[in-house]
N, C-alpha and C. Protein backbone atom coordinates (compact mmCIF):
# COMPACT_ATOMS: atom_id res chain seq x y z
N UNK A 1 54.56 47.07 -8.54
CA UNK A 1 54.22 45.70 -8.20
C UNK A 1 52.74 45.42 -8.47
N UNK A 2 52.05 46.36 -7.87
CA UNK A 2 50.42 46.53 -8.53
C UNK A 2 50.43 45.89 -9.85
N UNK A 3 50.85 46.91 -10.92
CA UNK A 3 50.74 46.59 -11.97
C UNK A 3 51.05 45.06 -13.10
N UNK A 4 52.23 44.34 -12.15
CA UNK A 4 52.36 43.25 -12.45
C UNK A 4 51.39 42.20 -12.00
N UNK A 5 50.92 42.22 -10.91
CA UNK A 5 49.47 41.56 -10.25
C UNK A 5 48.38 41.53 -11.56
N UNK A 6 47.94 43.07 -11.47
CA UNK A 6 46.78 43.31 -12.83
C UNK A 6 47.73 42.72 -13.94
N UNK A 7 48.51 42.51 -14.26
CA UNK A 7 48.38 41.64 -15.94
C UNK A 7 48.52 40.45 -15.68
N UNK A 8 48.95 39.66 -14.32
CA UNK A 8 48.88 38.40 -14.31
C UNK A 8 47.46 37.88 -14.04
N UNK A 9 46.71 38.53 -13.34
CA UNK A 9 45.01 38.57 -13.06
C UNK A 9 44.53 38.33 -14.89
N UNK A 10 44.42 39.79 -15.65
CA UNK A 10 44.06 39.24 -17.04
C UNK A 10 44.16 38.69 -17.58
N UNK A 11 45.58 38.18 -17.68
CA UNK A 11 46.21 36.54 -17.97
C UNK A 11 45.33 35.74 -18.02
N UNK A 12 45.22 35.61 -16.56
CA UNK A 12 44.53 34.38 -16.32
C UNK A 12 43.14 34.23 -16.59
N UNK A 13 42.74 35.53 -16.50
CA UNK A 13 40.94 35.80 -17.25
C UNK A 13 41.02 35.20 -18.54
N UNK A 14 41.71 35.76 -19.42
CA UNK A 14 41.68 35.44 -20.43
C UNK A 14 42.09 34.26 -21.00
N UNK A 15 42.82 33.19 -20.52
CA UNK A 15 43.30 31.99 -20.71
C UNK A 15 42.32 31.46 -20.01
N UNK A 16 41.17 31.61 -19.76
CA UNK A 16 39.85 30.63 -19.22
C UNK A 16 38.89 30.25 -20.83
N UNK A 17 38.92 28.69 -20.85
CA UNK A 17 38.17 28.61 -22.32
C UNK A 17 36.71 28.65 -21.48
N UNK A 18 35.77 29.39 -21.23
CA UNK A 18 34.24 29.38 -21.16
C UNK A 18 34.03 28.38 -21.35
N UNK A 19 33.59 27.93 -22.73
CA UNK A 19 33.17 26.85 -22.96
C UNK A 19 33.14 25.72 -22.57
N UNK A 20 34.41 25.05 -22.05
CA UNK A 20 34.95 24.23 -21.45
C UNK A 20 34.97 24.45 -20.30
N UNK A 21 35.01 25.05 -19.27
CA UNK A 21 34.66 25.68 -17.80
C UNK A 21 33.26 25.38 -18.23
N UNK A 22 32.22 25.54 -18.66
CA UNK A 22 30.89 25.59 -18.49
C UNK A 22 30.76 24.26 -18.67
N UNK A 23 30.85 23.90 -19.77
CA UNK A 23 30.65 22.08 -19.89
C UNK A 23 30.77 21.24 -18.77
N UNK A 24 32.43 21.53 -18.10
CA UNK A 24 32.82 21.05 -16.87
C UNK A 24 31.95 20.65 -15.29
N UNK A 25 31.97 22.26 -15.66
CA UNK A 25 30.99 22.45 -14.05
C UNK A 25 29.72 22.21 -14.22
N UNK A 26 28.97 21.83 -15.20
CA UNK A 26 27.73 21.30 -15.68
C UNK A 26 27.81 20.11 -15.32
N UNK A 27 28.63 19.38 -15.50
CA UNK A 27 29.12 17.74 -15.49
C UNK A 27 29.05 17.87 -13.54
N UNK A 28 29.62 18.24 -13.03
CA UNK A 28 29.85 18.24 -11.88
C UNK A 28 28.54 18.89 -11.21
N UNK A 29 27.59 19.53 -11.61
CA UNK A 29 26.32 20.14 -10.84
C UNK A 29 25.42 19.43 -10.81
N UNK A 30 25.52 18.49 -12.38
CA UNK A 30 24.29 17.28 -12.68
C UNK A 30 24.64 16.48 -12.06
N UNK A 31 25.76 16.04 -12.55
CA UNK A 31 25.92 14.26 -12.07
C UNK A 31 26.73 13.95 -10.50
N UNK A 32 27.88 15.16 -10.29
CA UNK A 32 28.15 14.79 -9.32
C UNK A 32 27.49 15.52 -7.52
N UNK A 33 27.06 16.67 -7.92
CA UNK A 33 26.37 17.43 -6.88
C UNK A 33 25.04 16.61 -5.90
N UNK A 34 24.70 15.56 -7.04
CA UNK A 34 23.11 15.17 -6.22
C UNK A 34 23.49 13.86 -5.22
N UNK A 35 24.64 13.21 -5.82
CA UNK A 35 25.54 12.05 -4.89
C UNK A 35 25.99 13.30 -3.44
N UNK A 36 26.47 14.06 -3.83
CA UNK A 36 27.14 14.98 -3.00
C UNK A 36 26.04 15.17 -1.58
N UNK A 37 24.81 15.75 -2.11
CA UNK A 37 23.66 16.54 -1.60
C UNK A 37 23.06 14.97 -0.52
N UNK A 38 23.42 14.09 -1.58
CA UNK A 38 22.47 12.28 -0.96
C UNK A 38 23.49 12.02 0.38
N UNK A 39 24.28 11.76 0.08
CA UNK A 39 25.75 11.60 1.06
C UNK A 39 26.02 12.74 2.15
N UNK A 40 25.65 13.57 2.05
CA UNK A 40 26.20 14.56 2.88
C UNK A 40 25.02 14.48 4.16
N UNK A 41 23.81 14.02 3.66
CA UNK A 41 22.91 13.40 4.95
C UNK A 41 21.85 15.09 5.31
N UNK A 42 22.00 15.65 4.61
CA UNK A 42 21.75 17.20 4.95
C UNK A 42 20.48 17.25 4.41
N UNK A 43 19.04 17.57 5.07
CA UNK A 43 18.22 17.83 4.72
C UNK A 43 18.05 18.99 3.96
N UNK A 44 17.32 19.39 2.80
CA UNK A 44 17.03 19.97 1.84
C UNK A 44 16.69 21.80 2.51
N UNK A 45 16.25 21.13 3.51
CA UNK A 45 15.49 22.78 4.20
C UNK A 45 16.88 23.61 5.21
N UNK A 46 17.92 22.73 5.23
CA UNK A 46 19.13 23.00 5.84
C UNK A 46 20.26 23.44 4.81
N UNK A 47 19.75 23.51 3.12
CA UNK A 47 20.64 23.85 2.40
C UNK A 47 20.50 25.42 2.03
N UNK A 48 19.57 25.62 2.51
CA UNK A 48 19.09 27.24 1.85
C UNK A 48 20.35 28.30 3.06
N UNK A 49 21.06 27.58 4.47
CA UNK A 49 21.98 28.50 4.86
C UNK A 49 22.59 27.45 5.28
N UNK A 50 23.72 27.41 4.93
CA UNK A 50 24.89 26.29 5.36
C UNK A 50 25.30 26.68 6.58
N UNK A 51 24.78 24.98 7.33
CA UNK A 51 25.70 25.02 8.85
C UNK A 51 26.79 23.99 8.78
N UNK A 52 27.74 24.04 9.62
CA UNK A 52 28.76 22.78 9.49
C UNK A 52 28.45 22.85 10.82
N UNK A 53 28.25 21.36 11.09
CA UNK A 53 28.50 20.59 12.65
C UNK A 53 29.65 20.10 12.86
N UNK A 54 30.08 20.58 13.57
CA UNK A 54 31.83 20.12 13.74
C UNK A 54 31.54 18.68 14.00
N UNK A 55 30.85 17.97 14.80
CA UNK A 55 31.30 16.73 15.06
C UNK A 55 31.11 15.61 14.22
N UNK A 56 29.90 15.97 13.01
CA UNK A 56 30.29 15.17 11.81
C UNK A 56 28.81 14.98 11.74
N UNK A 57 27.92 14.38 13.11
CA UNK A 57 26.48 14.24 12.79
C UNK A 57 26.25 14.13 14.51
N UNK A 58 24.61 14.47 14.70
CA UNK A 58 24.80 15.12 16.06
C UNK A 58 23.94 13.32 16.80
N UNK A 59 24.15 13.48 17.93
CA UNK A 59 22.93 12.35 18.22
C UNK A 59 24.21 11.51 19.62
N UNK A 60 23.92 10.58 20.54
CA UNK A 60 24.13 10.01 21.43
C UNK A 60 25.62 8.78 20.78
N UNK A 61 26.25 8.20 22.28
CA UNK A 61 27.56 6.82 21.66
C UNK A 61 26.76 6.25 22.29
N UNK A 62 27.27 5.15 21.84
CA UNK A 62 27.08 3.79 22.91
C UNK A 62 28.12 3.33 23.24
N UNK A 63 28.75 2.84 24.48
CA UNK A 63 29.82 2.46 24.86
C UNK A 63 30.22 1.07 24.54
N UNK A 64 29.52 0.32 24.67
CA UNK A 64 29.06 -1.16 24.60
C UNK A 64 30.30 -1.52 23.07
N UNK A 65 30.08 -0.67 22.06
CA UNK A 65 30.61 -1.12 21.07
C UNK A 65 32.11 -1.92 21.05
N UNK A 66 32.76 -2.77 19.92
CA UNK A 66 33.78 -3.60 20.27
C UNK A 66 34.52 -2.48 19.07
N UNK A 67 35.81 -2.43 19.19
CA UNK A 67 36.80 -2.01 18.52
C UNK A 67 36.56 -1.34 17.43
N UNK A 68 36.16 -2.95 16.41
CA UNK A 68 35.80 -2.95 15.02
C UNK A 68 34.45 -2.02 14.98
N UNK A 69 33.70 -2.06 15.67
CA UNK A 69 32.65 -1.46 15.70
C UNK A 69 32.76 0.21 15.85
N UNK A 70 33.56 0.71 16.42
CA UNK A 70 34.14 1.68 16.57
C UNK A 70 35.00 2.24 15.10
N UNK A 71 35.64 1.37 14.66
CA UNK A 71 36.62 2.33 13.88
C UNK A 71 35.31 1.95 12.45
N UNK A 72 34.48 1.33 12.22
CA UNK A 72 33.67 1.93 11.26
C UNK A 72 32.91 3.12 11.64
N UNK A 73 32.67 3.28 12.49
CA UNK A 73 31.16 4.12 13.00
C UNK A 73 32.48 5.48 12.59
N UNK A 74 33.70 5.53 13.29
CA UNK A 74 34.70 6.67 12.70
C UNK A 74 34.59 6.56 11.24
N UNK A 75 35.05 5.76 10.74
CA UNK A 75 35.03 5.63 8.89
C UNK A 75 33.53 6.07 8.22
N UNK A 76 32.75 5.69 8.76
CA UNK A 76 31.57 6.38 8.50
C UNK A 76 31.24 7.65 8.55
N UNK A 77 31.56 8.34 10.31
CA UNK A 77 31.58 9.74 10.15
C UNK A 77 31.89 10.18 9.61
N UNK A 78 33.57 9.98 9.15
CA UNK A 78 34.70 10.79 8.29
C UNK A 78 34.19 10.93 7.14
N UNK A 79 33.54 9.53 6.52
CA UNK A 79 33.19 9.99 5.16
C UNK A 79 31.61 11.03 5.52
N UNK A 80 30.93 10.99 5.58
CA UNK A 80 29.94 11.87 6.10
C UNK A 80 29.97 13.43 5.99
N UNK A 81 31.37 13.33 6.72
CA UNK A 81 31.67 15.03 7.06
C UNK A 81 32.68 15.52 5.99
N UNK A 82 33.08 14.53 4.90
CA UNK A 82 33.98 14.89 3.91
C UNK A 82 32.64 15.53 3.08
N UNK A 83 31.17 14.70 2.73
CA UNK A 83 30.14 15.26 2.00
C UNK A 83 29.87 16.41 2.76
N UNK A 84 29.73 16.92 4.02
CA UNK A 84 29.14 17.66 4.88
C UNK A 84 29.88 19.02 4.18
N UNK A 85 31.50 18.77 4.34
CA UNK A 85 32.21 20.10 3.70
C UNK A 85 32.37 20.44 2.42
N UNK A 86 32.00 19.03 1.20
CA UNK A 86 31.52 19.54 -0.01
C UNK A 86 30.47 20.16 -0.30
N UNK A 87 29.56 20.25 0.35
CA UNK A 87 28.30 20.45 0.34
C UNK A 87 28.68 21.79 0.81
N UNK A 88 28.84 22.10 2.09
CA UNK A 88 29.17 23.48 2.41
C UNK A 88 30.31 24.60 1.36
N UNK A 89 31.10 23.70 0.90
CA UNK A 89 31.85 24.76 0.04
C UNK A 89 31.09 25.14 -0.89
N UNK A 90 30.23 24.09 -1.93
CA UNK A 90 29.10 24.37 -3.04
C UNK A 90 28.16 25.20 -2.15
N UNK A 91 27.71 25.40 -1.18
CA UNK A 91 26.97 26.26 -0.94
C UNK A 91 27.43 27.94 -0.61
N UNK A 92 28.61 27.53 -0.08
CA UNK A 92 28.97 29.02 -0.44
C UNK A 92 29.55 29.80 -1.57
N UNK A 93 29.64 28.72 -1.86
CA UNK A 93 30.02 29.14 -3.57
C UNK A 93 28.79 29.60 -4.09
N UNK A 94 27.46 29.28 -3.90
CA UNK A 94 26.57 29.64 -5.01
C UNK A 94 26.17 30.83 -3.93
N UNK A 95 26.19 30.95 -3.01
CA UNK A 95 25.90 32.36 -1.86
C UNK A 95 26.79 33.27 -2.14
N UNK A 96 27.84 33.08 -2.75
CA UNK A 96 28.63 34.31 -2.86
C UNK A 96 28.21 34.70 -4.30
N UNK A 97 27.50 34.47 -4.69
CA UNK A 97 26.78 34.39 -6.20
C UNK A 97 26.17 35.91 -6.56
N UNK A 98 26.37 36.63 -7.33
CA UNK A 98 24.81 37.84 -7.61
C UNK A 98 23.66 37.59 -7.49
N UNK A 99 23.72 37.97 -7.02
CA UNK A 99 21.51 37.77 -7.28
C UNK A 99 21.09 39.24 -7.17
N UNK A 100 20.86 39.57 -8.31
CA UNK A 100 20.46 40.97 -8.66
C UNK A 100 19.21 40.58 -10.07
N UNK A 101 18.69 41.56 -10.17
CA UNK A 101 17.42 41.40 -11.63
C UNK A 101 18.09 41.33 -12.70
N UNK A 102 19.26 41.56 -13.00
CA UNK A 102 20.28 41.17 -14.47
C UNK A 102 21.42 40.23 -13.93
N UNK A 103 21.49 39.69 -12.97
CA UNK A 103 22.40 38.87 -12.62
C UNK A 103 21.61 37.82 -11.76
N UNK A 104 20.92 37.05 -11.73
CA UNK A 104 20.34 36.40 -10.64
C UNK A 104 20.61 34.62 -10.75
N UNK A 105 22.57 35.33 -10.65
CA UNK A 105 23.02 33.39 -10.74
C UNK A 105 22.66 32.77 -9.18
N UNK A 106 22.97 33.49 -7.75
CA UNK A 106 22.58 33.10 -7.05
C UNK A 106 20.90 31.65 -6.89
N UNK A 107 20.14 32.51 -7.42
CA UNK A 107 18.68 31.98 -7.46
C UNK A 107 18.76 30.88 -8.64
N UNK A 108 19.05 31.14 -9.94
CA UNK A 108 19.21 30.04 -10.86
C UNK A 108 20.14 28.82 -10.53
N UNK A 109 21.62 29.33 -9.54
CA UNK A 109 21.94 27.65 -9.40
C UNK A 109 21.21 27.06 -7.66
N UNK A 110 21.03 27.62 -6.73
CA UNK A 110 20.08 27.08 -6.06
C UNK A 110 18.97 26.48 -6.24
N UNK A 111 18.28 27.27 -7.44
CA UNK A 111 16.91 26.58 -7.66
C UNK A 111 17.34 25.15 -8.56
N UNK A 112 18.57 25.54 -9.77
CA UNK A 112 18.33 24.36 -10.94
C UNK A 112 19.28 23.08 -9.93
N UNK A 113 20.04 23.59 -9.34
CA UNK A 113 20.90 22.37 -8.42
C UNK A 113 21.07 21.99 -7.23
N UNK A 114 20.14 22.70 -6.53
CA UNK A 114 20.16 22.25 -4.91
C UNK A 114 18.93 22.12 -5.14
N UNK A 115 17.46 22.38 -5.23
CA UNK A 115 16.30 21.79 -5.25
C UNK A 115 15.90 21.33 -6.75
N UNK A 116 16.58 21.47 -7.55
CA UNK A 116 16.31 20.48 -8.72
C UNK A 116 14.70 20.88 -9.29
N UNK A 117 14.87 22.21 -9.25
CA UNK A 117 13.21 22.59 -10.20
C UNK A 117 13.29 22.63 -11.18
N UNK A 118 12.39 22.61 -12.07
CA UNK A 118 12.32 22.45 -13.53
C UNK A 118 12.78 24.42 -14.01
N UNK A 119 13.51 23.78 -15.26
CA UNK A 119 13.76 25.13 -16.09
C UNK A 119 12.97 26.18 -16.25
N UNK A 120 11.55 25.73 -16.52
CA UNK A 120 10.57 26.30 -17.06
C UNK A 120 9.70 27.20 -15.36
N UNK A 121 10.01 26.35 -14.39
CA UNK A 121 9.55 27.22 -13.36
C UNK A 121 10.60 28.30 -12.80
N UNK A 122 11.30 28.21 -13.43
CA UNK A 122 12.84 29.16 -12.93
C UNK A 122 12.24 30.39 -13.39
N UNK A 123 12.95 29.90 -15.07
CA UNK A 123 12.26 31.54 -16.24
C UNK A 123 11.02 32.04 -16.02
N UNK A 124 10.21 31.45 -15.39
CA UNK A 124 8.57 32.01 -15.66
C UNK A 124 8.60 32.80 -14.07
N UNK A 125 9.38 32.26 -13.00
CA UNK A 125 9.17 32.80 -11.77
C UNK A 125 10.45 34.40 -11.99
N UNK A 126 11.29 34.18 -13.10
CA UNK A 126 12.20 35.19 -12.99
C UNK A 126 11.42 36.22 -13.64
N UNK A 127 10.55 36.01 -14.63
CA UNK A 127 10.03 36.73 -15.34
C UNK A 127 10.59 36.91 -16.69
N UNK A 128 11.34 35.62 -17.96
CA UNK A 128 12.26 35.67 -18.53
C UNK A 128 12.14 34.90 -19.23
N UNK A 129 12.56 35.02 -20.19
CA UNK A 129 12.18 34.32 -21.76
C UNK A 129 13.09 32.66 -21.47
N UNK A 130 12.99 31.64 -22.00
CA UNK A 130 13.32 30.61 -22.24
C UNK A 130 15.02 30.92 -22.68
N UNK A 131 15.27 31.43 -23.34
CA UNK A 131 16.53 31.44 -24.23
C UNK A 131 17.56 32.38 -23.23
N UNK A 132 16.26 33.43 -22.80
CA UNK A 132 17.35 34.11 -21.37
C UNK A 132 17.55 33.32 -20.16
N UNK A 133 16.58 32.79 -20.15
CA UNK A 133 17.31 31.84 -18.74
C UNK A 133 18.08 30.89 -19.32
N UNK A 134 18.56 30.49 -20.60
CA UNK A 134 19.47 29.69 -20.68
C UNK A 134 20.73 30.56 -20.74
N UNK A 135 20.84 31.46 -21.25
CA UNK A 135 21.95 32.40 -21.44
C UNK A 135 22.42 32.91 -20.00
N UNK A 136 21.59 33.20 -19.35
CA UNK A 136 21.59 33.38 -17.72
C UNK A 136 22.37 32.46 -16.66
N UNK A 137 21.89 31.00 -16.83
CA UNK A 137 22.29 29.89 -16.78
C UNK A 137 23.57 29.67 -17.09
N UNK A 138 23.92 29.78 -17.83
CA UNK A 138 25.77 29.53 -18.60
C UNK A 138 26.26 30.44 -18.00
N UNK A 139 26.04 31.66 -17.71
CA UNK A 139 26.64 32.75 -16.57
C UNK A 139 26.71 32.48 -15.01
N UNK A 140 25.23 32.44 -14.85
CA UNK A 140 25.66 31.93 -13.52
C UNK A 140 26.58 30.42 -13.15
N UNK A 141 26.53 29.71 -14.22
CA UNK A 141 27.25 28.10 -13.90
C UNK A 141 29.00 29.10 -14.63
N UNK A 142 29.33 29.76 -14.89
CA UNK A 142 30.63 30.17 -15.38
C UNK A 142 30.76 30.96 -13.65
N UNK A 143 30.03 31.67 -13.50
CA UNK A 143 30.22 32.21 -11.92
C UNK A 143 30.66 31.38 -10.86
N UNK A 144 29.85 30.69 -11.13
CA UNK A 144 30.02 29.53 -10.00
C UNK A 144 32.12 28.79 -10.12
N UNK A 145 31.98 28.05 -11.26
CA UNK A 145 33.44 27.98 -11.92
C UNK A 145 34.45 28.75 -11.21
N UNK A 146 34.21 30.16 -11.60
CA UNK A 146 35.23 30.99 -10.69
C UNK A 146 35.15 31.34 -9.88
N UNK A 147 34.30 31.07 -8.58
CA UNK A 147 34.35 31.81 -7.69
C UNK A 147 34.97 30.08 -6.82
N UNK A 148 34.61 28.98 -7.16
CA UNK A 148 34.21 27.44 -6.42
C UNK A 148 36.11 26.88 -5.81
N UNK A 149 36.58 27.51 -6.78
CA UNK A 149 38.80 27.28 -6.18
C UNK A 149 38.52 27.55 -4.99
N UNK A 150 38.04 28.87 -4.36
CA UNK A 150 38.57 29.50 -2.86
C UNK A 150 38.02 28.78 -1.87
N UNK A 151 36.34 28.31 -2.08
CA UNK A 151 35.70 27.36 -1.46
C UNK A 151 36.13 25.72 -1.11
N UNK A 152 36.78 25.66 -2.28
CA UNK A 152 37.15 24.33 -2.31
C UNK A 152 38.21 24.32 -1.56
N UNK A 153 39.45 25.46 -1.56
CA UNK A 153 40.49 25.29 -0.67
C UNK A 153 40.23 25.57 0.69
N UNK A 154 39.53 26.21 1.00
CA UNK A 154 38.77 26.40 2.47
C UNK A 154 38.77 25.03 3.01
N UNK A 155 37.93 24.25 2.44
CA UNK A 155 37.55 22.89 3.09
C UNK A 155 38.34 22.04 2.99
N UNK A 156 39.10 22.05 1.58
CA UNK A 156 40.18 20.88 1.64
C UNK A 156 41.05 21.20 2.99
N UNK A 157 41.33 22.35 3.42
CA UNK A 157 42.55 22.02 4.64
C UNK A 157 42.00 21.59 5.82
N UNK A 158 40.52 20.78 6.00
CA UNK A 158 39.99 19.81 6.88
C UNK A 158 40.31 18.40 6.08
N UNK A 159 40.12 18.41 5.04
CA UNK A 159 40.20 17.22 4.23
C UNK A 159 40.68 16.91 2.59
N UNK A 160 41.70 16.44 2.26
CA UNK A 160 41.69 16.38 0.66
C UNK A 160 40.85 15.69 0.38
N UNK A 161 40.02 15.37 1.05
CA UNK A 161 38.94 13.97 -0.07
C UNK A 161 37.71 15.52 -0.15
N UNK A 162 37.83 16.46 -0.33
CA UNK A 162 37.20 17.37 -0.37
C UNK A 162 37.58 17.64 -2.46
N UNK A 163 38.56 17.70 -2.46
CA UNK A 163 39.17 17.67 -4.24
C UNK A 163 38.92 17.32 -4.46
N UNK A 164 38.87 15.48 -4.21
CA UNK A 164 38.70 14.59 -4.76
C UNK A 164 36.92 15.04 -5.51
N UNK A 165 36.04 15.06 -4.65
CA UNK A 165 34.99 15.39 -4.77
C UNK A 165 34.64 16.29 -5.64
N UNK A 166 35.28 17.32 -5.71
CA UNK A 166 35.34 18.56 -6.97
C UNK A 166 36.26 18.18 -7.99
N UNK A 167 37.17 17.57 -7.93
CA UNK A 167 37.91 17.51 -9.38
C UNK A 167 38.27 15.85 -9.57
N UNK A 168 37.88 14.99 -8.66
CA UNK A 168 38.51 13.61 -9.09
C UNK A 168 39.76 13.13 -9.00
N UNK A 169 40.18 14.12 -7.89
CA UNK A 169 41.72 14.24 -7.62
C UNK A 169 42.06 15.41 -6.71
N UNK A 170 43.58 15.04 -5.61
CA UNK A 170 43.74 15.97 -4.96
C UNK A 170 44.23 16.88 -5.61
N UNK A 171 44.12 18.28 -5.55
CA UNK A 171 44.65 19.15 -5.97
C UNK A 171 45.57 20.11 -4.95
N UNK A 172 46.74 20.49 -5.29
CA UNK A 172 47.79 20.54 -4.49
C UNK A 172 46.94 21.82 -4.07
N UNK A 173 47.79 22.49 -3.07
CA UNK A 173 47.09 24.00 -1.98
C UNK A 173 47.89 25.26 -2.30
């Protein structure tokens, strides 16, 4: 039974186009991660170890409120804490990352997509040629790719608008 596992595993290694996985999740680190990071309400110095607040955002009610007033302030949270758990899955996704001196995707997608530093301070702080931190780069963003399914299903079973967020659609479980 082992053995049928390992060839369906390579299978599936090998039916991954790179290329297209990298393009992808590029699209989604640039353009959709910084909406993600804006929305999720999470200060910058709170992304370096992901906390989830269960209750969505912390702070005092007011009772006073009328109905309507109520079921936005809910619609508000909800959406809030849908960014709160995208944000947390992308963060453990890039924490479960290598960060070793020949592998240091961890540090390259934290630095190029959660604080948004320039390229050139990445390679020069890694100690690494221009062309290696791009080559580096396409590894760690292919890392990210495969490791980001398990994360994503984690959180979707609080919320499918958690998919939505990673793929533009629910994706079944």
């Amino acid at each position: 039974m082992a053995g049928i596992v390992g060839v369906i595993v390579v299978n599936l290694i090998s039916q991954i186009d790179e290329e297209k996985t990298i393009n992808k999740t590029k699209v989604f680190l640039e353009e959709n991660l910084p909406d993600i990071i804006s929305f999720s309400g999470m200060p910058l110095s709170d992304l370096s170890s992901p906390r989830l607040d269960p209750a969505g955002i912390a702070g005092g009610s007011n009772v006073n409120n009328t109905d309507k007033n109520i079921l936005k302030s809910v619609h508000k949270l909800r959406t809030i804490q849908i960014y709160k758990y995208a944000m947390n899955a992308v963060l453990e996704t890039i924490n479960s990352c290598p960060d070793t001196e020949r592998k240091p995707y961890k540090r390259i997608l934290f630095r190029k997509y959660i604080k948004n530093d320039f390229d050139q301070w990445i390679y020069n702080d890694l100690h690494i040629s221009k062309s290696t931190f791009n080559r580096l780069k396409n590894k760690a963003v292919l890392e990210f790719a495969k490791r980001a399914e398990s994360y994503r299903m984690k959180y979707a079973q609080y919320d499918d608008a958690v998919s939505v967020l990673f793929y533009g659609t629910v994706v079944s479980r």
